[in-house]
N, C-alpha and C. Protein backbone atom coordinates (compact mmCIF):
# COMPACT_ATOMS: atom_id res chain seq x y z
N UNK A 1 13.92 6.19 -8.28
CA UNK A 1 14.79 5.62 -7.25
C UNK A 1 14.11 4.40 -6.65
N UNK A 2 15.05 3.46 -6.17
CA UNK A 2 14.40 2.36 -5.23
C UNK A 2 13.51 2.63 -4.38
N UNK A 3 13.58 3.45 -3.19
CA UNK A 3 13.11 3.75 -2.44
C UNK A 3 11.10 4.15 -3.17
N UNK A 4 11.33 5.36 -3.89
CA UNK A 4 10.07 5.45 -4.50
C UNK A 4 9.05 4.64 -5.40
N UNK A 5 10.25 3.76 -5.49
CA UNK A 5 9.29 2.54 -6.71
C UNK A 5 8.99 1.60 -5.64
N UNK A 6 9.56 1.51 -4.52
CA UNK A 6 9.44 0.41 -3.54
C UNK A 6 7.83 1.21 -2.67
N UNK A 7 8.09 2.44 -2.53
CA UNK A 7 6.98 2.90 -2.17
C UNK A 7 5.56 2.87 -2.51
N UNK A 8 5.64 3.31 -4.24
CA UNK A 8 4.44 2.36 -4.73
C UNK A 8 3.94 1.60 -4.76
N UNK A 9 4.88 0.64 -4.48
CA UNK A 9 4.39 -0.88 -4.32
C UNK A 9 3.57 -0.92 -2.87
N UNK A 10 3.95 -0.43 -2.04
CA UNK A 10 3.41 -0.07 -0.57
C UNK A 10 2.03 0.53 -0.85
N UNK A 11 2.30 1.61 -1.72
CA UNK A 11 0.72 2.14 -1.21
C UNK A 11 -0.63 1.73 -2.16
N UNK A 12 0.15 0.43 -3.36
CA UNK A 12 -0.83 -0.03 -3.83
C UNK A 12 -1.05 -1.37 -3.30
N UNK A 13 -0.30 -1.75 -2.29
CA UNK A 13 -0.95 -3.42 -1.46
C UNK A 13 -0.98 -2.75 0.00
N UNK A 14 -1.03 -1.39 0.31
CA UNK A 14 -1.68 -0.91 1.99
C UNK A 14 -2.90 -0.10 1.36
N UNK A 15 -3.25 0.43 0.22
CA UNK A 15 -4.37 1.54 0.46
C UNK A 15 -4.01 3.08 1.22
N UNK A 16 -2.54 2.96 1.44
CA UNK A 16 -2.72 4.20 2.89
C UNK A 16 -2.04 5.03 1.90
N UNK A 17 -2.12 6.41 2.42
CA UNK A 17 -1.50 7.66 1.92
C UNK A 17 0.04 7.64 1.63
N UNK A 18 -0.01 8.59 0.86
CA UNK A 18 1.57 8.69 0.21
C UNK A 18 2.67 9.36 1.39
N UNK A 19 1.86 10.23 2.22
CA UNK A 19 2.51 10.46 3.43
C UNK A 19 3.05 9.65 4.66
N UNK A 20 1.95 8.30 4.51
CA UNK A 20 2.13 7.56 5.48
C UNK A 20 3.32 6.81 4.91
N UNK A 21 3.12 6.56 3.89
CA UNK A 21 4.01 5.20 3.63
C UNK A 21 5.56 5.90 3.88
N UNK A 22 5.31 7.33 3.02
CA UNK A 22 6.91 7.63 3.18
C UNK A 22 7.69 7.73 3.98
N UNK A 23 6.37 8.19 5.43
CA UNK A 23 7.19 8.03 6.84
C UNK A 23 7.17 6.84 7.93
N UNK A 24 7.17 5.75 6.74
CA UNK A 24 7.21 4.62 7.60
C UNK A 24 8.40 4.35 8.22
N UNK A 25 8.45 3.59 9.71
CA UNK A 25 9.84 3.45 10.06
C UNK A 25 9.53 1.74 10.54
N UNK A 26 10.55 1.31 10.71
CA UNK A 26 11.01 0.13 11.33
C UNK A 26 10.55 -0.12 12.55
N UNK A 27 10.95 0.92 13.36
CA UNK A 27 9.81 0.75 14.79
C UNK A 27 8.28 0.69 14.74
N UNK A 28 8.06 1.32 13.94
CA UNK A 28 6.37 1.09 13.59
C UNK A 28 5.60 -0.91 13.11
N UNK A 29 6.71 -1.55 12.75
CA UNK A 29 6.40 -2.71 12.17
C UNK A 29 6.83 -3.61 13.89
N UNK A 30 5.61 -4.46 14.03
CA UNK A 30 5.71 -5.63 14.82
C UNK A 30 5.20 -6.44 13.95
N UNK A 31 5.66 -7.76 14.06
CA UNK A 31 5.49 -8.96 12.81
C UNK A 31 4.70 -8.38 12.09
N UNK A 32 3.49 -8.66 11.79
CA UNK A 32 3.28 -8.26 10.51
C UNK A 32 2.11 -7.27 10.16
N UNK A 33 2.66 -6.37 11.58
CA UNK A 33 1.54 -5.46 11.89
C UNK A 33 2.26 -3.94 11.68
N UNK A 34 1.91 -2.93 10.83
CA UNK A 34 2.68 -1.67 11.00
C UNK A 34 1.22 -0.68 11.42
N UNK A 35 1.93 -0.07 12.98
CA UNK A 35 1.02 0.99 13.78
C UNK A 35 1.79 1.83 13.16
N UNK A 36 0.79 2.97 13.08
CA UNK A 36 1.17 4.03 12.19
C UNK A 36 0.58 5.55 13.19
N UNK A 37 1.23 5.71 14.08
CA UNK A 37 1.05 6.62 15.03
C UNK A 37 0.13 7.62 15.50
N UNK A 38 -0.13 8.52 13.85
CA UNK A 38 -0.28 9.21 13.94
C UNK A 38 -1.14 9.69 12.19
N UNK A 39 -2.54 9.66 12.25
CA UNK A 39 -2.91 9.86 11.02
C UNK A 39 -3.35 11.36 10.31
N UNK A 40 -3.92 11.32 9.26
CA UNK A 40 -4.98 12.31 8.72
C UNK A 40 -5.96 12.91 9.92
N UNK A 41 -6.71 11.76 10.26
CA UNK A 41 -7.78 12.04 11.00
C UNK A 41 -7.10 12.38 12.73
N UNK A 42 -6.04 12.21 12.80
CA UNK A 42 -5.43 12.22 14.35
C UNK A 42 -5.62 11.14 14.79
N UNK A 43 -5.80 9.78 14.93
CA UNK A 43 -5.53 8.61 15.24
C UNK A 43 -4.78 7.77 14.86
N UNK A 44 -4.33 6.81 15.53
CA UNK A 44 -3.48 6.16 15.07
C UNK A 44 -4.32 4.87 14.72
N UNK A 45 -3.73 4.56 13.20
CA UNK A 45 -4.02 3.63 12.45
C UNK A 45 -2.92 1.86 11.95
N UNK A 46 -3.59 0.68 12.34
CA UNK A 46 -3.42 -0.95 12.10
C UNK A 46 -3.78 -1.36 10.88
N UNK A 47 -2.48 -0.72 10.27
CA UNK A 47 -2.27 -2.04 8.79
C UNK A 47 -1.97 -3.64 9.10
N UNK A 48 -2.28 -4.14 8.81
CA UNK A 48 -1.87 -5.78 8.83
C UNK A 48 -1.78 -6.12 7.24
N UNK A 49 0.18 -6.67 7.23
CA UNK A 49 0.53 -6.56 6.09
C UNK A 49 0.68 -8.01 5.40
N UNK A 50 0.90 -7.84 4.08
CA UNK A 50 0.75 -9.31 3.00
C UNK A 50 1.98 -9.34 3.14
N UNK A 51 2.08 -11.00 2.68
CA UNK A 51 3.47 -11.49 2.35
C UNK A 51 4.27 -10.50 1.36
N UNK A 52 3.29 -10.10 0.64
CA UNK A 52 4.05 -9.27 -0.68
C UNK A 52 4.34 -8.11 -0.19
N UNK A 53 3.87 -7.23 1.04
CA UNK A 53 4.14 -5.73 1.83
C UNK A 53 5.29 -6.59 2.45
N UNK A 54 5.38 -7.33 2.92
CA UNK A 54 6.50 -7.52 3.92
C UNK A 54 7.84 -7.89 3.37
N UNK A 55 7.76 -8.30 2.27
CA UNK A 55 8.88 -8.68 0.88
C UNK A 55 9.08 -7.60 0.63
N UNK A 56 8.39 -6.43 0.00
CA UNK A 56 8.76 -4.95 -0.21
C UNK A 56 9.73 -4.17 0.74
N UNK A 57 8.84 -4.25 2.14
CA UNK A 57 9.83 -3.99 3.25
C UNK A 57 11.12 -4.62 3.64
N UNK A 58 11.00 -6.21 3.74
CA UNK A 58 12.27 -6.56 3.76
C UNK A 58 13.87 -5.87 2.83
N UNK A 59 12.81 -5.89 1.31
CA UNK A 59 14.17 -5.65 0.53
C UNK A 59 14.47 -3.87 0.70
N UNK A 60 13.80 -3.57 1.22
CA UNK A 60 14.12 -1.45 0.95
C UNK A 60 14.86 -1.79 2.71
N UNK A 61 14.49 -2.49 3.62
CA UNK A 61 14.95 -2.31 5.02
C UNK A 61 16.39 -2.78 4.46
N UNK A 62 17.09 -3.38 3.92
CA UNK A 62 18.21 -3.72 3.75
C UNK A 62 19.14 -2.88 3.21
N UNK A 63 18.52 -1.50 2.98
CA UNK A 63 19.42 -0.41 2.14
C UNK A 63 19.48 0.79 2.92
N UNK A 64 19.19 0.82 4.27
CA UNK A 64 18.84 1.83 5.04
C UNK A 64 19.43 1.51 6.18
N UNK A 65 19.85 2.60 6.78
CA UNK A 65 20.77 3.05 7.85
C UNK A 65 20.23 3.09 9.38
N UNK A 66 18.97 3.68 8.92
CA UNK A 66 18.24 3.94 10.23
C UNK A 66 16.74 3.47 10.31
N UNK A 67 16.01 4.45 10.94
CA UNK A 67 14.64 3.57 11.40
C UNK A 67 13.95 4.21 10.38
N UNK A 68 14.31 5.27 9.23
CA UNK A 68 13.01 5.11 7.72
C UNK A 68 13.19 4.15 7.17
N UNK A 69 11.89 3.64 6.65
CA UNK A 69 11.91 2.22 5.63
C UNK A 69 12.42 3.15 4.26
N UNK A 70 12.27 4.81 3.85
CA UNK A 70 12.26 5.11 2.67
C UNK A 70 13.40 5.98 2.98
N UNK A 71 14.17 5.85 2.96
CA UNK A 71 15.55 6.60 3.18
C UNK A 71 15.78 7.75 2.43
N UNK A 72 15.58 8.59 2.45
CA UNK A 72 15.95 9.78 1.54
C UNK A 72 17.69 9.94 1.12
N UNK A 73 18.05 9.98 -0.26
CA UNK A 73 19.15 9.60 -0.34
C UNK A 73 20.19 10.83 -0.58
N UNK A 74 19.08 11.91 -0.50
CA UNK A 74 19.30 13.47 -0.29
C UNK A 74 18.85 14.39 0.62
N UNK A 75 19.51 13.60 2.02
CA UNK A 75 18.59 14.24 2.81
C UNK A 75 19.43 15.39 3.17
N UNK A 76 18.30 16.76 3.48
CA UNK A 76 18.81 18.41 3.86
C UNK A 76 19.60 18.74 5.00
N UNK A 77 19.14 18.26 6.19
CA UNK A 77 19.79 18.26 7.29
C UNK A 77 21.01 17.54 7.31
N UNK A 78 22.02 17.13 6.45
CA UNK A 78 22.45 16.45 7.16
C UNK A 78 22.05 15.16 8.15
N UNK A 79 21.22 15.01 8.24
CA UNK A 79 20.31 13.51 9.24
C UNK A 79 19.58 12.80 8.41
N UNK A 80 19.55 11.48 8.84
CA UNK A 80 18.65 10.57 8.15
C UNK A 80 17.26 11.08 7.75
N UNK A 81 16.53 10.98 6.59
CA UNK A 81 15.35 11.63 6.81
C UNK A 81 14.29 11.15 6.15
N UNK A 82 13.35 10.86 5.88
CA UNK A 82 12.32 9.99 4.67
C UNK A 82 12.24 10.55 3.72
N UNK A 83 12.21 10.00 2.59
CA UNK A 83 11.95 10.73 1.02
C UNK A 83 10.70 11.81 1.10
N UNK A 84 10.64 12.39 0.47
CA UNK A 84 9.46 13.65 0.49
C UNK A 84 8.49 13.09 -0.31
N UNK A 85 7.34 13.34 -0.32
CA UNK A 85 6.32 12.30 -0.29
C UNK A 85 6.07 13.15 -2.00
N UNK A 86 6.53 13.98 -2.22
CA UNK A 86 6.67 14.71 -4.01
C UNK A 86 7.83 13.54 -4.47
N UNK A 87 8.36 13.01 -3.91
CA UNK A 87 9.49 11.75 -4.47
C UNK A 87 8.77 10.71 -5.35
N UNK A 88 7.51 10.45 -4.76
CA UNK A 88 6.58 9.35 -4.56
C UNK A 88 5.86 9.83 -5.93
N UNK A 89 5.84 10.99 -6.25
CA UNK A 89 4.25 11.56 -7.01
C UNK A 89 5.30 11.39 -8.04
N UNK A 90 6.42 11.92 -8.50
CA UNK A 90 7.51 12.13 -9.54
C UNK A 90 7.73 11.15 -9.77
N UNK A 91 8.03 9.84 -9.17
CA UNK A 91 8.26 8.24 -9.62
C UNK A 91 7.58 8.17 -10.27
N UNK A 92 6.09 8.43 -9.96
CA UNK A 92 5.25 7.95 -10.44
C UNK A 92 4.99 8.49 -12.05
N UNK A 93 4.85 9.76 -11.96
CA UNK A 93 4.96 10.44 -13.37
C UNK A 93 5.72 9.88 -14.25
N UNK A 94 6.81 9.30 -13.41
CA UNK A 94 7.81 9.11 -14.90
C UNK A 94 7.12 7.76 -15.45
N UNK A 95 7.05 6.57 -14.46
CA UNK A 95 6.67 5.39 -14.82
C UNK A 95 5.65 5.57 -15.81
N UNK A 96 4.45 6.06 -15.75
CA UNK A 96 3.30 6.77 -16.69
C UNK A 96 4.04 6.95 -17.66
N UNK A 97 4.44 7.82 -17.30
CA UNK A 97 5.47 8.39 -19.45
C UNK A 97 6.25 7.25 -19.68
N UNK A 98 7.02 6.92 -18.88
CA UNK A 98 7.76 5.86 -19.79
C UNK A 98 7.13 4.44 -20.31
N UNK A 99 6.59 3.78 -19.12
CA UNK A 99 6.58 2.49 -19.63
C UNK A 99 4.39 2.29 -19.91
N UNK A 100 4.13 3.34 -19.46
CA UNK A 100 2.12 3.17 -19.82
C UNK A 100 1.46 4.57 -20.33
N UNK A 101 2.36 5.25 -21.70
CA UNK A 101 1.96 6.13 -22.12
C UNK A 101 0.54 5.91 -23.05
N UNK A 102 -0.09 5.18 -22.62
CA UNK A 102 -1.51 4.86 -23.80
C UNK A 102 -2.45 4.60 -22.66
N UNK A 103 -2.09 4.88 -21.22
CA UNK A 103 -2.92 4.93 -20.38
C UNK A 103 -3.44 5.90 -19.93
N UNK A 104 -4.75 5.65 -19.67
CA UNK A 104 -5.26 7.34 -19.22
C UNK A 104 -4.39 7.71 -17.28
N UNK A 105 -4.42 9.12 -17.84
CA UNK A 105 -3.38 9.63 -16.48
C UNK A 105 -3.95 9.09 -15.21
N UNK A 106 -3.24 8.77 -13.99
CA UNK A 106 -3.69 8.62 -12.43
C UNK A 106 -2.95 8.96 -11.73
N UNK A 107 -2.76 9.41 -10.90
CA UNK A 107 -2.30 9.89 -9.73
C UNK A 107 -2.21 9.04 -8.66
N UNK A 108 -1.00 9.64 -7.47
CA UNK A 108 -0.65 8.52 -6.32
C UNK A 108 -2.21 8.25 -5.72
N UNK A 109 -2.55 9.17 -5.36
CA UNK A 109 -4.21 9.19 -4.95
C UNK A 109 -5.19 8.00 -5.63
N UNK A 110 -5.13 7.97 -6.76
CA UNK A 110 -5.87 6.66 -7.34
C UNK A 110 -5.17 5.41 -7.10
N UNK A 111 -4.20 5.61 -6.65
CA UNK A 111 -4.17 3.77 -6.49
C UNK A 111 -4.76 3.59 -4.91
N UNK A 112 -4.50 4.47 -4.17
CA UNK A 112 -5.56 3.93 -2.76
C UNK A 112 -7.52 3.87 -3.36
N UNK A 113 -7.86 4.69 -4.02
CA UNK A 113 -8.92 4.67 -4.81
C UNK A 113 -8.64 3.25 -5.24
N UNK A 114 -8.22 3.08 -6.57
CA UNK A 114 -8.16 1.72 -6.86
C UNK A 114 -8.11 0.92 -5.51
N UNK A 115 -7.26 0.52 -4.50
CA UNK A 115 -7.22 -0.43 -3.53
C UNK A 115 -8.92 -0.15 -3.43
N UNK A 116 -9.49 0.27 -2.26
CA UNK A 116 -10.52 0.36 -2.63
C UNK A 116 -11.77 -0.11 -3.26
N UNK A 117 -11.80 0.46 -4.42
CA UNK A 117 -12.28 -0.40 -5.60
C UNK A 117 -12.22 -1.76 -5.82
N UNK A 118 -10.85 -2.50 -5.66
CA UNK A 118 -10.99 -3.51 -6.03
C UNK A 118 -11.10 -4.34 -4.56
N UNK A 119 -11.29 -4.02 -3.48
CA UNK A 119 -11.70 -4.56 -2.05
C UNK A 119 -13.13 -4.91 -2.16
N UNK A 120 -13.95 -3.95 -2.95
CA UNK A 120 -15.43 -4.00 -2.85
C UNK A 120 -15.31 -4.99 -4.01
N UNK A 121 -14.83 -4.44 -5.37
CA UNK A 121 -15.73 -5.46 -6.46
C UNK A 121 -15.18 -7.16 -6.45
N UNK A 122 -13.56 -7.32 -6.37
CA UNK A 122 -12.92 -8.33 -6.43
C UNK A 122 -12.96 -8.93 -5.27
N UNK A 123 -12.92 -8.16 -3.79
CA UNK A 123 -12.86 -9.30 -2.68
C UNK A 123 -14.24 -9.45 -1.92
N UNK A 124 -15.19 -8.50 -2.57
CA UNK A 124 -16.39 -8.41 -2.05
C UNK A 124 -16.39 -8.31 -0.55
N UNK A 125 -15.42 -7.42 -0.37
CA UNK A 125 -15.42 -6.62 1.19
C UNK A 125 -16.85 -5.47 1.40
N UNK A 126 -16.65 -5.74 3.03
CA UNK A 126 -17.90 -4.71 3.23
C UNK A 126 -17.57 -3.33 3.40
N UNK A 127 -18.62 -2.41 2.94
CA UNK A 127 -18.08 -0.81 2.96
C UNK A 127 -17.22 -0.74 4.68
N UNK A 128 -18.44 -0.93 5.46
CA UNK A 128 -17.55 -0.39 6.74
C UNK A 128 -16.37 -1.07 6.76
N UNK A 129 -15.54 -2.45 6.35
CA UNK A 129 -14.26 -2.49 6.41
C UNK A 129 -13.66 -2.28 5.54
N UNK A 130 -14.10 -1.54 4.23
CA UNK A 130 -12.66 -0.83 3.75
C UNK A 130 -12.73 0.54 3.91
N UNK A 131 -13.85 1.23 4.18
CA UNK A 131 -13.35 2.81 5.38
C UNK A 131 -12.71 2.40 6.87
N UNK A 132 -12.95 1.11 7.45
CA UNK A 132 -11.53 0.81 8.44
C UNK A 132 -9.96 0.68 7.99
N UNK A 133 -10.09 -0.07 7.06
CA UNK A 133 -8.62 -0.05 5.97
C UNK A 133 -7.96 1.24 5.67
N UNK A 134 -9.00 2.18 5.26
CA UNK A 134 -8.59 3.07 4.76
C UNK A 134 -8.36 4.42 5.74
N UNK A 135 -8.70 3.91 6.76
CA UNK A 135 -8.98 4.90 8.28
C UNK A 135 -9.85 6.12 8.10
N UNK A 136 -10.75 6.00 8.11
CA UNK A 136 -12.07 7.38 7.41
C UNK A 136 -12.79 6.69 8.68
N UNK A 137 -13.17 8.11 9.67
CA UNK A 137 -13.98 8.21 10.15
C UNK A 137 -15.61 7.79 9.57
N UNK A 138 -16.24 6.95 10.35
CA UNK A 138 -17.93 7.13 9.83
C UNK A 138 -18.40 8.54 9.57
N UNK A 139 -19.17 8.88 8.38
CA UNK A 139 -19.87 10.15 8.50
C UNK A 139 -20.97 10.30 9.33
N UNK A 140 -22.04 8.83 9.33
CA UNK A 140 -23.02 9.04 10.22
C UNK A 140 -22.42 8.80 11.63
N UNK A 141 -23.04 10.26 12.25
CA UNK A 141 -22.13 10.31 13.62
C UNK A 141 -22.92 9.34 14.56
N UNK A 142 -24.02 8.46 14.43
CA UNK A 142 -24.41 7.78 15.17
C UNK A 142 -23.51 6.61 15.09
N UNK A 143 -22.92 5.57 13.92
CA UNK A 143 -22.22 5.15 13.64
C UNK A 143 -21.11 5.16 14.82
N UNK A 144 -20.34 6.40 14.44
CA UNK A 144 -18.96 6.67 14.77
C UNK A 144 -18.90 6.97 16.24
N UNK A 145 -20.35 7.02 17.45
CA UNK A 145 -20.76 7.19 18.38
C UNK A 145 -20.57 5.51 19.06
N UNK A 146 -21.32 5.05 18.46
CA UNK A 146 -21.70 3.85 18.92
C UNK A 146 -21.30 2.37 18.18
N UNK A 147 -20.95 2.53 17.02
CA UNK A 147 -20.12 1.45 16.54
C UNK A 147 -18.75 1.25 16.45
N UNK A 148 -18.45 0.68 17.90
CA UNK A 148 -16.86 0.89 17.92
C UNK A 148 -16.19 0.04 17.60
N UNK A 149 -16.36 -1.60 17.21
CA UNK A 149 -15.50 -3.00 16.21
C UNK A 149 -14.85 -2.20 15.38
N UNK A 150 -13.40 -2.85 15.37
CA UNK A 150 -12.50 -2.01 14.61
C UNK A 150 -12.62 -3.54 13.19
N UNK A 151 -13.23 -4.64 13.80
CA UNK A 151 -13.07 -5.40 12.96
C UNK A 151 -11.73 -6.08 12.07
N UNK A 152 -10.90 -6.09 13.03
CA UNK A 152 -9.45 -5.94 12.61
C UNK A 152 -9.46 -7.58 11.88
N UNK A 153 -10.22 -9.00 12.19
CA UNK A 153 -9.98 -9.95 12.05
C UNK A 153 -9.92 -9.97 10.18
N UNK A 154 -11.55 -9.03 10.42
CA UNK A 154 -11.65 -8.96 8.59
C UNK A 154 -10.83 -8.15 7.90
N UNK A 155 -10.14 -6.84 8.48
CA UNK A 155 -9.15 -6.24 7.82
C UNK A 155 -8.06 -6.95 7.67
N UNK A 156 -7.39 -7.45 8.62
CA UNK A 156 -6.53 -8.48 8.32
C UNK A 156 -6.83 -9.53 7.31
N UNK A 157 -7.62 -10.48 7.10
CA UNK A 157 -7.93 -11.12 5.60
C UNK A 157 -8.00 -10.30 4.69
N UNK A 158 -8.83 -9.22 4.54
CA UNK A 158 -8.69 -8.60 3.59
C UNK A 158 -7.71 -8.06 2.82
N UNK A 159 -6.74 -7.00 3.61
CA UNK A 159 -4.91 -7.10 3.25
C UNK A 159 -4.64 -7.82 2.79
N UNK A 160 -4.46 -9.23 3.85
CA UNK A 160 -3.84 -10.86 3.19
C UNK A 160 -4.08 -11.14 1.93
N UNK A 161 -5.56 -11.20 1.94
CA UNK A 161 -5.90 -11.74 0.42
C UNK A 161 -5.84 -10.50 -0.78
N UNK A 162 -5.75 -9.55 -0.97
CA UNK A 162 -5.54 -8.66 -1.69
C UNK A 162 -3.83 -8.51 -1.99
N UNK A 163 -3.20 -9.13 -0.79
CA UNK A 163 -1.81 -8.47 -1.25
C UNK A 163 -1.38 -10.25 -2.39
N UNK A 164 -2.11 -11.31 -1.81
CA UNK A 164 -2.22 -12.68 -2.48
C UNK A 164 -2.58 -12.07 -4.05
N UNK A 165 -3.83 -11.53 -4.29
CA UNK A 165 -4.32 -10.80 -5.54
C UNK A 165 -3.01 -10.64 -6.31
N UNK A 166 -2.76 -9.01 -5.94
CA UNK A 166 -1.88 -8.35 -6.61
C UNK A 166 -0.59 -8.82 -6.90
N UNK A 167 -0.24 -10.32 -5.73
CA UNK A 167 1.22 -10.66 -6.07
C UNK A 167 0.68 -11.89 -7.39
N UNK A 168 -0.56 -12.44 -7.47
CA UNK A 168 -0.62 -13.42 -8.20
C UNK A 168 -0.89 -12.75 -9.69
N UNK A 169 -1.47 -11.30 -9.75
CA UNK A 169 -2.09 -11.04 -11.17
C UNK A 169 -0.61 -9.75 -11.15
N UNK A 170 -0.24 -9.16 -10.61
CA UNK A 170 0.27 -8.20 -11.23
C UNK A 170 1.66 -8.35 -10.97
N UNK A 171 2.13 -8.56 -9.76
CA UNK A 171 3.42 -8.35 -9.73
C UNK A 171 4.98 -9.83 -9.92
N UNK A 172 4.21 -10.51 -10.23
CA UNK A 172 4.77 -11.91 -10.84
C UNK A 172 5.59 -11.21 -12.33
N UNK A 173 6.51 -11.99 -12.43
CA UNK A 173 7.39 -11.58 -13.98
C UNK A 173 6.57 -12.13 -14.74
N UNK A 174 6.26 -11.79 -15.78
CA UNK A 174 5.52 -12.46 -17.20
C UNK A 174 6.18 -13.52 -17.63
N UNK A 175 7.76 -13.13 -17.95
CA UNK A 175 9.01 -14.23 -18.29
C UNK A 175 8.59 -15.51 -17.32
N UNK A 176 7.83 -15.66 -16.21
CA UNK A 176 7.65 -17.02 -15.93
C UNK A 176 6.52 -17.68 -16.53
N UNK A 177 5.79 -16.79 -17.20
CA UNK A 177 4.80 -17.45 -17.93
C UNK A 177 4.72 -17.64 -19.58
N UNK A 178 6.49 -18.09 -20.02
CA UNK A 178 6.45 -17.77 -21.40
C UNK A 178 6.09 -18.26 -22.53
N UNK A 179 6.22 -19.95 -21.34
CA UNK A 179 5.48 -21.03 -22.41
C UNK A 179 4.07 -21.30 -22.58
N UNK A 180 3.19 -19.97 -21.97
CA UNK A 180 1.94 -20.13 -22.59
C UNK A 180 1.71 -19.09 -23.51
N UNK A 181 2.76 -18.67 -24.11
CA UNK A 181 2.57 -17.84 -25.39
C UNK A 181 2.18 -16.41 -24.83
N UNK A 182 1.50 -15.89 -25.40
CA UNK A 182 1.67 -14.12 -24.78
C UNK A 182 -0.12 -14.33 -23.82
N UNK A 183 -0.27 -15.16 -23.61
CA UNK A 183 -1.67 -15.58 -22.90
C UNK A 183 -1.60 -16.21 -21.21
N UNK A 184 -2.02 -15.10 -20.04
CA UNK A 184 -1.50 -15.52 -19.00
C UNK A 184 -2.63 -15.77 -18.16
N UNK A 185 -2.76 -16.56 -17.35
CA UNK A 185 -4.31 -17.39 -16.94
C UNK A 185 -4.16 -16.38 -15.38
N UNK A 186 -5.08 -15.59 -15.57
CA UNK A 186 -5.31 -15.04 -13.94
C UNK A 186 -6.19 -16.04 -13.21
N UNK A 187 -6.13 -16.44 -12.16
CA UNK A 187 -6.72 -17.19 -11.14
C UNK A 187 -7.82 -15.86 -10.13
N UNK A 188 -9.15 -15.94 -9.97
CA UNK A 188 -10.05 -14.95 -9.68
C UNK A 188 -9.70 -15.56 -7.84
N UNK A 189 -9.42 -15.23 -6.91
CA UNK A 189 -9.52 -16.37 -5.52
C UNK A 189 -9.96 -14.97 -4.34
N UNK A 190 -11.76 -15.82 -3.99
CA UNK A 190 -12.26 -14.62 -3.19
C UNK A 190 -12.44 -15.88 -2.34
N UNK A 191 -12.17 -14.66 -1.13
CA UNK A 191 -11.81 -15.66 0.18
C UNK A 191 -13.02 -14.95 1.30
């Protein structure tokens, strides 16, 4: 469904959980900031989103009734309600079988892993800001005592330029790149 493929796209340019994204709402987004109320850890957690998160959102906000960005299009109650975050895991399965069956298996869980991953190796982010990204308490409790910079300036670039990444290497149509033959020039841009 839209909604779940639109979701993926969310939780591979936010890093955040499959829970969060699914219960994202409209009130949660100020320009280009989505507060997210209420986390894992019991705090509330500051995404600061890419042009390419906010394009995602734009086009799923245009199919929805109320304040979920992921509209459940079967919802139980009778009431508006967010897709069930097993919506999210099942998209995903299928996409795997259908269109990247020669890939080794991953789960919704690995693409925040991947985000991650490619924060440290590709944007050469620092550990403590992508456990802020990713909202993980410090383990060393001296840390989590006394180092309180949420560092939001660098999380914010970091998003930015990662969601820049993923819209320049992955999510561009190929069909615009046809006249260089089946050979497509990724641009590496660490900011």
């Amino acid at each position: 469904s839209l909604p779940a493929a639109n979701a993926i796209k969310l939780l591979i340019l936010t890093g955040c959980r499959r829970s969060e994204v699914a219960n994202m709402r409209l009130s949660q987004i100020k320009d280009d900031v989505w507060t997210i109320p209420e986390t894992k850890n019991g705090k509330s957690h500051s995404v600061f989103l890419s042009k390419k998160a906010m394009s995602v959102i734009a086009e799923q906000s245009s199919y929805v009734s109320g304040d979920f960005i992921f509209e459940s299009d079967r919802p139980k109650s009778g009431e508006i309600e967010p897709i069930l975050v097993d919506s999210i895991t099942r998209a995903l399965r299928r996409l795997i079988a259908r269109s990247l069956p020669d890939m080794e298996p991953f789960t919704v869980h690995d693409l925040r892993r991947s985000a991650a991953t490619n924060w440290a190796e590709r944007l050469d982010a620092e550990e403590r800001v992508i456990e802020l990204c990713l909202n993980h308490l410090p383990l060393n409790k001296l840390v989590r005592t006394y180092h309180r910079s949420r560092h939001d300036d660098k999380k914010k670039i970091l998003w930015k330029t990662w969601g820049d990444l993923v819209e320049l290497e992955i999510a561009n149509d190929p069909q615009e790149h046809r006249e260089m033959g089946n050979v497509v020039e990724l641009i590496r841009r660490v900011k």
